[in-house]
Protein backbone atom coordinates (compact mmCIF):
# COMPACT_ATOMS: atom_id res chain seq x y z
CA UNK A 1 79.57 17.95 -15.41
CA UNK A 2 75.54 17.95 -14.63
CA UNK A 3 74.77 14.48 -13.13
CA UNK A 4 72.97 12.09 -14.93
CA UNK A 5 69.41 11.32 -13.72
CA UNK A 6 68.23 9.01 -15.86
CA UNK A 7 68.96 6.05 -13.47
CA UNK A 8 66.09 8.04 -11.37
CA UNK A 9 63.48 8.72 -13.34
CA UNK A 10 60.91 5.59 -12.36
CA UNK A 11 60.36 3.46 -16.08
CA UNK A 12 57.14 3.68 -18.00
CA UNK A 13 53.68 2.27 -17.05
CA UNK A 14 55.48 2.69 -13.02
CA UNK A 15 52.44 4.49 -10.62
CA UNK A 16 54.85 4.35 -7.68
CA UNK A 17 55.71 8.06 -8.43
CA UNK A 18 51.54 8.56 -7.44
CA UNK A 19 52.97 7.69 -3.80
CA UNK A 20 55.63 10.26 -3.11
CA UNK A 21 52.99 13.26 -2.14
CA UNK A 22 51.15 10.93 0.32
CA UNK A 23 55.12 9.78 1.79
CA UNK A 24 56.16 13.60 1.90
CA UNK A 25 53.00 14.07 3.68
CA UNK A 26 52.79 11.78 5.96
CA UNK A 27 53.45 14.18 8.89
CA UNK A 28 51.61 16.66 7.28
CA UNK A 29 49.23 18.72 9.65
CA UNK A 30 45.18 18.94 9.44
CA UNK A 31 45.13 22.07 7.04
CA UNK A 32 47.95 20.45 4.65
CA UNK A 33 46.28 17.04 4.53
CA UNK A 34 43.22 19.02 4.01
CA UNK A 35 44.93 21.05 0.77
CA UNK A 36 46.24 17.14 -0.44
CA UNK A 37 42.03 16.15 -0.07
CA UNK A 38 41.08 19.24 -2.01
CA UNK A 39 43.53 19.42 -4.27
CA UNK A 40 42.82 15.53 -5.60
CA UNK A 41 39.52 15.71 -5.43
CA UNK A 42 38.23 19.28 -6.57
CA UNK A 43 36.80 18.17 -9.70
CA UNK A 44 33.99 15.86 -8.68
CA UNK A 45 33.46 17.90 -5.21
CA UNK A 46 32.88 21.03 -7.44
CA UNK A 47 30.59 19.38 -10.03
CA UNK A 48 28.60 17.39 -7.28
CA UNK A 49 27.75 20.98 -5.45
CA UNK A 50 26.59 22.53 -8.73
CA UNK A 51 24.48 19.61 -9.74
CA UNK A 52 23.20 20.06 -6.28
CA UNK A 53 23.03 23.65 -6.94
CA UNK A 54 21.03 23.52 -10.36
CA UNK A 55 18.80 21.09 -8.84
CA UNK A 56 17.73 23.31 -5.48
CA UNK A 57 17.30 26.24 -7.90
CA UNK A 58 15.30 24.56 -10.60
CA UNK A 59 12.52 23.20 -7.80
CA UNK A 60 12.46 26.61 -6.58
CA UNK A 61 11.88 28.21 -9.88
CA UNK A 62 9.41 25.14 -9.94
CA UNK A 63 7.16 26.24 -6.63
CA UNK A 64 7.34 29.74 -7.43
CA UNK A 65 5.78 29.46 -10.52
CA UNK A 66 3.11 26.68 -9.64
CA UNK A 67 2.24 29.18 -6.60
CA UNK A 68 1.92 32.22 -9.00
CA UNK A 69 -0.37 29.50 -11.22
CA UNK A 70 -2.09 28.68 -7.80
CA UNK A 71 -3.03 32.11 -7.54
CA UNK A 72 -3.77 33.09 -11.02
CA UNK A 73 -6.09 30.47 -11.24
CA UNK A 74 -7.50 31.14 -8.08
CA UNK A 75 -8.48 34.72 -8.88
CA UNK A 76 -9.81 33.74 -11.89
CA UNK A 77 -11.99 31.10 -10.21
CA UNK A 78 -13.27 33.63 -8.07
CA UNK A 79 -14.41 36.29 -10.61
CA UNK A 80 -16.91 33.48 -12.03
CA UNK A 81 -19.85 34.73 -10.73
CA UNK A 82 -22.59 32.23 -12.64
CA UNK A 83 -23.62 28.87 -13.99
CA UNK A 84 -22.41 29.82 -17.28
CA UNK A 85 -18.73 31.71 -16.13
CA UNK A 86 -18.01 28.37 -13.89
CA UNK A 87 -18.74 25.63 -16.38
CA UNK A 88 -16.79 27.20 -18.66
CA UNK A 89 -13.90 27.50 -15.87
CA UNK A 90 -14.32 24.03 -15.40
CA UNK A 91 -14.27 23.47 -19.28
CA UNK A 92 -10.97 24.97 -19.66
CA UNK A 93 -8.78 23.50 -16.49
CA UNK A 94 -9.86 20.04 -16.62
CA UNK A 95 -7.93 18.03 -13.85
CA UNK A 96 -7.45 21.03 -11.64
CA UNK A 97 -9.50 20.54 -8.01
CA UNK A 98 -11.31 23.95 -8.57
CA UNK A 99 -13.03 22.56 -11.76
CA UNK A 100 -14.20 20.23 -9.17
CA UNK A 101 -15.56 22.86 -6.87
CA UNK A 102 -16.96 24.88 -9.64
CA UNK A 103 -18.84 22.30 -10.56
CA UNK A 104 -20.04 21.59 -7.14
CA UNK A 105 -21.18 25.53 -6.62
CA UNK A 106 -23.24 24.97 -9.89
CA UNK A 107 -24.78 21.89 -8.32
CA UNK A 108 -25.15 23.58 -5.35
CA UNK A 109 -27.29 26.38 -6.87
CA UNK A 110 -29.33 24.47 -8.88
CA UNK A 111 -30.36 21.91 -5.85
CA UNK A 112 -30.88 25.65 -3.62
CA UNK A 113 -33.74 26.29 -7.08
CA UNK A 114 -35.08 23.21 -6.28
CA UNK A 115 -34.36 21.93 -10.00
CA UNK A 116 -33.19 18.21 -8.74
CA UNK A 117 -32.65 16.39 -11.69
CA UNK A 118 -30.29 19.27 -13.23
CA UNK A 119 -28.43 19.73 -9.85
CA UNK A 120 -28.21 15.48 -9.92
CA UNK A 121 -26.77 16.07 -13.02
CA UNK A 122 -24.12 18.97 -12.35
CA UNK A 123 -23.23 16.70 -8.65
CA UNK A 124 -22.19 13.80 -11.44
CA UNK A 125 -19.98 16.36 -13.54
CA UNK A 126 -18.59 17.45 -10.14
CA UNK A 127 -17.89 14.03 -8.94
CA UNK A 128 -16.19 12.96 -12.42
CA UNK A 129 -13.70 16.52 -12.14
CA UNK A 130 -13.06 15.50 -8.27
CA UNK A 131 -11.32 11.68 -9.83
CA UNK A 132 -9.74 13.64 -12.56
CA UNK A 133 -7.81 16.35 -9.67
CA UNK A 134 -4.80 15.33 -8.03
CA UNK A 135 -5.64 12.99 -5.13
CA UNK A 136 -5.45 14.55 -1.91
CA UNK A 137 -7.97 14.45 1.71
CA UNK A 138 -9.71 17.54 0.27
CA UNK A 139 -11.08 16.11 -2.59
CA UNK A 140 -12.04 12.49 -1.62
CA UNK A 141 -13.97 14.35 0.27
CA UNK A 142 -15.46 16.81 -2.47
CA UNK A 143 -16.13 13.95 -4.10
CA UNK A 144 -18.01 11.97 -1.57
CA UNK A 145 -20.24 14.80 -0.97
CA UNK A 146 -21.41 15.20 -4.67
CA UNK A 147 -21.97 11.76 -4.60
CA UNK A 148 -24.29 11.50 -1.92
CA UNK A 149 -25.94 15.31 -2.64
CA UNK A 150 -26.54 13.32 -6.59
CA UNK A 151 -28.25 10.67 -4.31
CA UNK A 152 -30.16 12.93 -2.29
CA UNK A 153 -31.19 15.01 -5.33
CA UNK A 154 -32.55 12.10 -7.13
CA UNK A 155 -34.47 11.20 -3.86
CA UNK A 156 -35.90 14.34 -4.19
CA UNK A 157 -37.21 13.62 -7.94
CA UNK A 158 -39.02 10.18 -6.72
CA UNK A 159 -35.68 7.91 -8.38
CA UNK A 160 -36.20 4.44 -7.18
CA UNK A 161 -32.07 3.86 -7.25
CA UNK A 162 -32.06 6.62 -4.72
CA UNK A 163 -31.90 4.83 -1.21
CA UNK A 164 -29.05 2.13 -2.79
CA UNK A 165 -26.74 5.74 -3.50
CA UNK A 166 -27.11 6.93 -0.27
CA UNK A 167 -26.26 3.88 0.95
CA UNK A 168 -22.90 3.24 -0.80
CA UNK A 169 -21.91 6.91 0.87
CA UNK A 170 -22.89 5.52 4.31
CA UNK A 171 -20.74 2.36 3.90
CA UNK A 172 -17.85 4.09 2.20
CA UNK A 173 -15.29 3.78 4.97
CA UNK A 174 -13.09 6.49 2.81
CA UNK A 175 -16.00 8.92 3.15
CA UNK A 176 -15.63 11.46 5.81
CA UNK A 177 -17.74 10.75 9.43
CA UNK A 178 -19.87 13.63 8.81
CA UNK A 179 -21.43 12.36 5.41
CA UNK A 180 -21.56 9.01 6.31
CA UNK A 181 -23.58 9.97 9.11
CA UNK A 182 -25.95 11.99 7.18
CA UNK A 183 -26.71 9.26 4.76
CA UNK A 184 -27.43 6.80 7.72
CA UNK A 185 -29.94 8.81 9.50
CA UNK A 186 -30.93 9.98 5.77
CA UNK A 187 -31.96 6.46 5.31
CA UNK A 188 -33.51 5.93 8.45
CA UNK A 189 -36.11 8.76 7.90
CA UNK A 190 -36.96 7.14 4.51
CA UNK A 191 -37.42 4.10 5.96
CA UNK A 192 -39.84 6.02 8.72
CA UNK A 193 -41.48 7.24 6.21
CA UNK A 194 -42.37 3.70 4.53
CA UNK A 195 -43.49 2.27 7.78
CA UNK A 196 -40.65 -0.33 7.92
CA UNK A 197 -38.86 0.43 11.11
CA UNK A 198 -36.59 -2.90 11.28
CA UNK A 199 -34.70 -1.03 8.15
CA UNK A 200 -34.74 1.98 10.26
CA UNK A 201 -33.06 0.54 13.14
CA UNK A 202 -30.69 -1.27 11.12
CA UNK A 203 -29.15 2.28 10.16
CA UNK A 204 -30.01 3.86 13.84
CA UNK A 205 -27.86 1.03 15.19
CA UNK A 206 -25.38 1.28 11.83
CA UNK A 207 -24.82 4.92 13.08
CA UNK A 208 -24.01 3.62 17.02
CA UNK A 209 -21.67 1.17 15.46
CA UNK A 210 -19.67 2.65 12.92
CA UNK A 211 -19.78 6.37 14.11
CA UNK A 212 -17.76 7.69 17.21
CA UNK A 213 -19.58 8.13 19.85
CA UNK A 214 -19.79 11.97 19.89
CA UNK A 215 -20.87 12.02 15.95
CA UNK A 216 -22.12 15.24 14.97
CA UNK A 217 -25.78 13.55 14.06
CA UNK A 218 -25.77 11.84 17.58
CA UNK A 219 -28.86 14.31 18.61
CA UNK A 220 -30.84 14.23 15.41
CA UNK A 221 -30.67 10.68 15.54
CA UNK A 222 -31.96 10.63 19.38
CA UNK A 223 -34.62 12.94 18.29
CA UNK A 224 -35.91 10.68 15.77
CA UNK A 225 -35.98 7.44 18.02
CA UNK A 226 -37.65 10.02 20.56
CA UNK A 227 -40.26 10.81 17.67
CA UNK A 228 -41.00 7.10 16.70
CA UNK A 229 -42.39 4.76 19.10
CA UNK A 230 -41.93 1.57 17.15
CA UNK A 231 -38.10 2.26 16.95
CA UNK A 232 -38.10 2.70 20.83
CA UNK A 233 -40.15 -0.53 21.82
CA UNK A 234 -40.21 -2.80 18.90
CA UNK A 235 -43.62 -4.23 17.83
CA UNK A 236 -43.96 -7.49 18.71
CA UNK A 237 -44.11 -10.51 15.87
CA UNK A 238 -47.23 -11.36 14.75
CA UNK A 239 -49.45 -14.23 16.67
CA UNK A 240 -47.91 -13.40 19.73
């Protein structure tokens, strides 16, 4: 007669059955507790490594194809070959740093022709396109420069509001060492120029303060003091 299991069988809603692998294994060796591991938890280890999976593959997909962009746009950038080609370049990639730097090679050109007030202009477009690229080192400091080459352009074309532009370059902390510089000793010639040396020798001494010691303008500005008396040996006050 078969025997009767019934009185085995655990009653509804019981979990203690959920127990009887871990008991039967519980001198089970690494590979078999291993299999147990696997075998209960397959499902989420499987989906985690193909989200993981999906994700690695769609930022590659990603950099490959911004790299083939990089490159498209770079060759197409490079066949502009005048004013007209690169500020219609610029026109169409609005946002992208070499709409910046097309910009700046029209500048550039126009300030090499001697036509300042156009090339003050086109340094303005550039410096507009350099806040609209993705922020990055490089183009603060594309930026920076068309400001103060705007400044310097306008300086050119007798603009009053000149000196105060240069300026703002040579106290923008952000600015790289090498423009800052520039527009210091920039202002110090204009201010030989005038006659006024105290203004001078406020940016001389501006230049020994807030440049490193080695600056790269270091011997232009020697040769200047070397060139001007009154910035050597002050004059004295007056009714003395």
């Amino acid at each position: 007669m078969p025997e009767d299991r019934s009185s085995k069988q655990p009653p509804a809603g019981d979990d203690r059955n959920l127990v009887v692998v871990d008991e039967d294994f519980a001198n089970a060796d690494a590979e078999d507790r291993l299999w147990l591991f696997w075998e209960r938890n397959k499902a989420p280890i499987v989906q985690g490594v193909t989200a993981v999976v999906i994700g690695i593959l769609g930022y590659l997909a990603y950099f490959f194809w911004n790299e083939s962009r990089r490159v498209e746009l770079g060759a197409e950038y490079t066949a502009c070959q005048d004013e007209a080609a690169r500020r219609a370049f610029a026109g169409r990639h609005p946002g992208e740093t070499l709409a910046a730097v097309a910009l700046t090679d029209v500048a550039d050109d126009l300030k090499r022709a001697g036509k300042f007030a156009e090339a003050a202009s086109a340094y303005d477009q550039a410096v507009r396109a350099a806040l609209a690229a993705p922020l990055s080192p490089a183009v603060e400091a594309l930026g920076a420069r068309a400001r103060l080459y705007a400044a310097l352009c306008r300086l050119e074309s007798g603009d009053a509001a000149a000196p105060a532009a240069i300026a703002a370059v040579a106290d923008d902390v952000k600015a790289p060492e090498t423009l800052r510089g520039f527009a210091m000793l920039t202002l110090a010639n204009v201010a030989v120029s005038k006659g006024d040396m105290n203004e001078a020798t406020r940016w001389l001494n501006a230049m020994d303060k807030k440049l490193r010691a080695g600056h790269v303008w270091k011997a232009d500005k020697e040769m200047l003091v070397r060139s001007e008396p009154g910035l050597i040996v002050p004059a004295a006050p007056a009714g003395k």
